[in-house]
Protein backbone atom coordinates (compact mmCIF):
# COMPACT_ATOMS: atom_id res chain seq x y z
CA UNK A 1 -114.89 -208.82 -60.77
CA UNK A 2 -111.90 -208.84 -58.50
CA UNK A 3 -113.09 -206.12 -56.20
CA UNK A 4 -116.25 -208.34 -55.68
CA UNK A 5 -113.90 -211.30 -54.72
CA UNK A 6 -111.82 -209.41 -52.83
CA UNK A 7 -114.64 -207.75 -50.58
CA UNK A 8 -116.11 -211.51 -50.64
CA UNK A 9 -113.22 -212.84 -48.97
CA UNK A 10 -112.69 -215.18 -51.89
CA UNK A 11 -109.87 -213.81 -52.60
CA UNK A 12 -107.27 -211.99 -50.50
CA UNK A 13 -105.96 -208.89 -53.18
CA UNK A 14 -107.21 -207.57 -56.55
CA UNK A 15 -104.78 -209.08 -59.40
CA UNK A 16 -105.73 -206.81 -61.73
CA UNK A 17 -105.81 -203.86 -59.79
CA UNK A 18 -103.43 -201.77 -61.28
CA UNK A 19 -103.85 -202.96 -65.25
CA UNK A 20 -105.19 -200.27 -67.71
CA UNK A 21 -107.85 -201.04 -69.96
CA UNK A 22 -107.69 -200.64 -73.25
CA UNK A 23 -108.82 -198.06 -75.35
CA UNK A 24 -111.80 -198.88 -77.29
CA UNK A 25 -111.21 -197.81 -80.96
CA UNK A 26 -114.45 -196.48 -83.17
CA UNK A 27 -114.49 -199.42 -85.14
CA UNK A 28 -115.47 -201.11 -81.54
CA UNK A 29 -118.95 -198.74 -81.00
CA UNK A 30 -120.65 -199.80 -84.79
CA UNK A 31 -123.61 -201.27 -84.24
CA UNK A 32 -123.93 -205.08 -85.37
CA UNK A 33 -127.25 -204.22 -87.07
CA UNK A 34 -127.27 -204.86 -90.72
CA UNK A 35 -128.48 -201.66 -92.79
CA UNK A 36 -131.38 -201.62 -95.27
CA UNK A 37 -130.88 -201.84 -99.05
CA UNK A 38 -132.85 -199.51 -100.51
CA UNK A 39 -135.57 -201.16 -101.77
CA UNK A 40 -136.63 -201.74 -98.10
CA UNK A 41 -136.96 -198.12 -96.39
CA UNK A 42 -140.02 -197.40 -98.59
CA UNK A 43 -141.94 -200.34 -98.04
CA UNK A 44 -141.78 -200.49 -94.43
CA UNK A 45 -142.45 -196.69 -94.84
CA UNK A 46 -145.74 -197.25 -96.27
CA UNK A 47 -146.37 -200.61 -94.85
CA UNK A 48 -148.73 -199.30 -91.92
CA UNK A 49 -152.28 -198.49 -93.04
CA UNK A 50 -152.83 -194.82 -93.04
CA UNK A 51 -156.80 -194.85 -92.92
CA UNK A 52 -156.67 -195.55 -89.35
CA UNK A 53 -154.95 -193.66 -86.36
CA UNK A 54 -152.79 -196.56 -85.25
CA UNK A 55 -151.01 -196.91 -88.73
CA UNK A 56 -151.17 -192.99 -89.33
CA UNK A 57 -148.82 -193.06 -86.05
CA UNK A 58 -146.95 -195.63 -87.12
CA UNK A 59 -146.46 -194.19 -90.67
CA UNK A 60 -145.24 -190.29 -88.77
CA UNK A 61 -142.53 -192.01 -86.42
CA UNK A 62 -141.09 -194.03 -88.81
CA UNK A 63 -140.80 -191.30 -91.70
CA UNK A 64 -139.16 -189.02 -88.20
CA UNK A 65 -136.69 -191.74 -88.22
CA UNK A 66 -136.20 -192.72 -91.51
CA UNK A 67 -136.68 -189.55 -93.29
CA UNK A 68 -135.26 -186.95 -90.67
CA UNK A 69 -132.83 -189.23 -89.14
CA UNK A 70 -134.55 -188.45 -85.27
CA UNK A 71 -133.87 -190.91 -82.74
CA UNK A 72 -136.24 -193.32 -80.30
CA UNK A 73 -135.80 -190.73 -77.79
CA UNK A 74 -136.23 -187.84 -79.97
CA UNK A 75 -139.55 -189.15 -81.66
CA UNK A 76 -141.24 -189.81 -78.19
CA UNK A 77 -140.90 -186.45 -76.67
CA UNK A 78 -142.04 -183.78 -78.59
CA UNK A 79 -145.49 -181.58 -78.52
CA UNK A 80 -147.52 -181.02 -81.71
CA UNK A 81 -146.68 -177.31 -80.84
CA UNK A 82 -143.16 -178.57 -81.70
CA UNK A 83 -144.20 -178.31 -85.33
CA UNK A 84 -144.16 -175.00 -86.67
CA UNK A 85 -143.35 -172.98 -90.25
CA UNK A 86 -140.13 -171.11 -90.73
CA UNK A 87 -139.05 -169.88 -93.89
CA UNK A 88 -141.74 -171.17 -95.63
CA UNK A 89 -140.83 -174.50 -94.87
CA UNK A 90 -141.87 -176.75 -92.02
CA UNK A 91 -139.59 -177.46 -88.84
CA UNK A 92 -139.70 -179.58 -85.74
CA UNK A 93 -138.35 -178.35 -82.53
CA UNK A 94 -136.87 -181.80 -80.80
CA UNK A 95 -134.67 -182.36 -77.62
CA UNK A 96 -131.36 -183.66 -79.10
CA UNK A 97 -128.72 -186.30 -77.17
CA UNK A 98 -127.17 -184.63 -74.57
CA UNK A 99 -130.26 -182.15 -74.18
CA UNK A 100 -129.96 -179.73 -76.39
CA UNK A 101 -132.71 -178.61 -78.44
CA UNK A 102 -132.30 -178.64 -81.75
CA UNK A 103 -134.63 -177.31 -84.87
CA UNK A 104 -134.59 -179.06 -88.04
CA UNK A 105 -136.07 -178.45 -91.19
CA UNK A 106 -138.63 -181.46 -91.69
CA UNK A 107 -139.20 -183.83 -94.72
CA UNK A 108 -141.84 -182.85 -96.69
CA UNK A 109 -143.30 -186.86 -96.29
CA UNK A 110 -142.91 -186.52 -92.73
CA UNK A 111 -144.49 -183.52 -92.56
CA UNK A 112 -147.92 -184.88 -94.24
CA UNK A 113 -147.67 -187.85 -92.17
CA UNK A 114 -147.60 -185.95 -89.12
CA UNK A 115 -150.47 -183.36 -90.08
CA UNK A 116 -152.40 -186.82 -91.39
CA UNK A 117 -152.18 -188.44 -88.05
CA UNK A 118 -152.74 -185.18 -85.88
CA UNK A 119 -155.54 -184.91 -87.95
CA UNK A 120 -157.27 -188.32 -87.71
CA UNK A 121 -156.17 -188.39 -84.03
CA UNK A 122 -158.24 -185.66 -83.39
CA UNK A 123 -155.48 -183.35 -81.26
CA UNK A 124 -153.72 -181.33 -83.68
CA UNK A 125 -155.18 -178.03 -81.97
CA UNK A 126 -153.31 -179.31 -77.81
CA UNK A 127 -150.66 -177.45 -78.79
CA UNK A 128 -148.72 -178.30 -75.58
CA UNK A 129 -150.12 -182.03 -75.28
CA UNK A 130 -147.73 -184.65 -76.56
CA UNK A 131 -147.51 -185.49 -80.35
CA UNK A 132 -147.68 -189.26 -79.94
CA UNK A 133 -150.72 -190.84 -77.77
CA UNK A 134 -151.52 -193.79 -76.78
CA UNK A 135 -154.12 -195.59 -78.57
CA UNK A 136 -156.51 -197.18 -76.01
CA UNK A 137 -156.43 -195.89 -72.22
CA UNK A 138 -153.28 -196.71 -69.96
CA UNK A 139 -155.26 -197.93 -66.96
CA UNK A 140 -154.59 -200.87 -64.74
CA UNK A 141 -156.59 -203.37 -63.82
């Protein structure tokens, strides 16, 4: 704020030019949002209808989240070819925070929510198309 006054002309030197700030401690970066009990995970798990391809989405990104502990950024990105069998068990291939790409081992939930959606979507075989669509057409009018 003082370097804006000071190239302003407001003011003729910055104060507070040579004070450190302090450090901020981890206790400082928690978020301020208040966790779910619970009872409360499943229901909005299952909330979203899954007969239809809106609440089929709905129901895969949120068990991603919930159930697989992926983030916003993580959820949005991938290709259904992300989705793939090793081991026996299925995995999903995600860009990770600081882009890295990490494989994980996927929730057996999420993993029927996904093939339910891909499935009702219609796209499951566009291996290299995006896993989440839009709904209706992004057009402008």
């Amino acid at each position: 704020m003082f370097e804006h006054l000071v190239e302003q002309g407001i003011v003729d030197f910055n104060l507070v030019q040579e004070v450190k700030r302090p450090g901020r401690t981890k206790k400082d970066r928690r978020g301020k949002t208040a966790p779910l009990v619970q009872e409360e995970t499943p229901a909005m798990l299952n909330a979203p209808a899954e007969d239809t391809v809106i609440g089929a989405r709905v129901r895969a990104i949120l068990s991603l989240g919930f159930q697989n502990g992926l983030r916003r950024r993580e959820i949005a990105h991938p290709a259904v070819g992300c989705i793939e069998i090793r081991e026996r068990l299925p995995h999903i291939t995600h860009t990770a925070k600081g882009g890295d790409e990490h494989t994980v081992p996927l929730n057996p939930q999420a993993h029927k929510r996904l093939r339910d959606y891909l499935e009702l979507a219609g796209h499951g075989d566009q291996l290299d198309g995006p896993m989440f669509r839009p709904t209706r057409p992004n057009h402008v009018e």
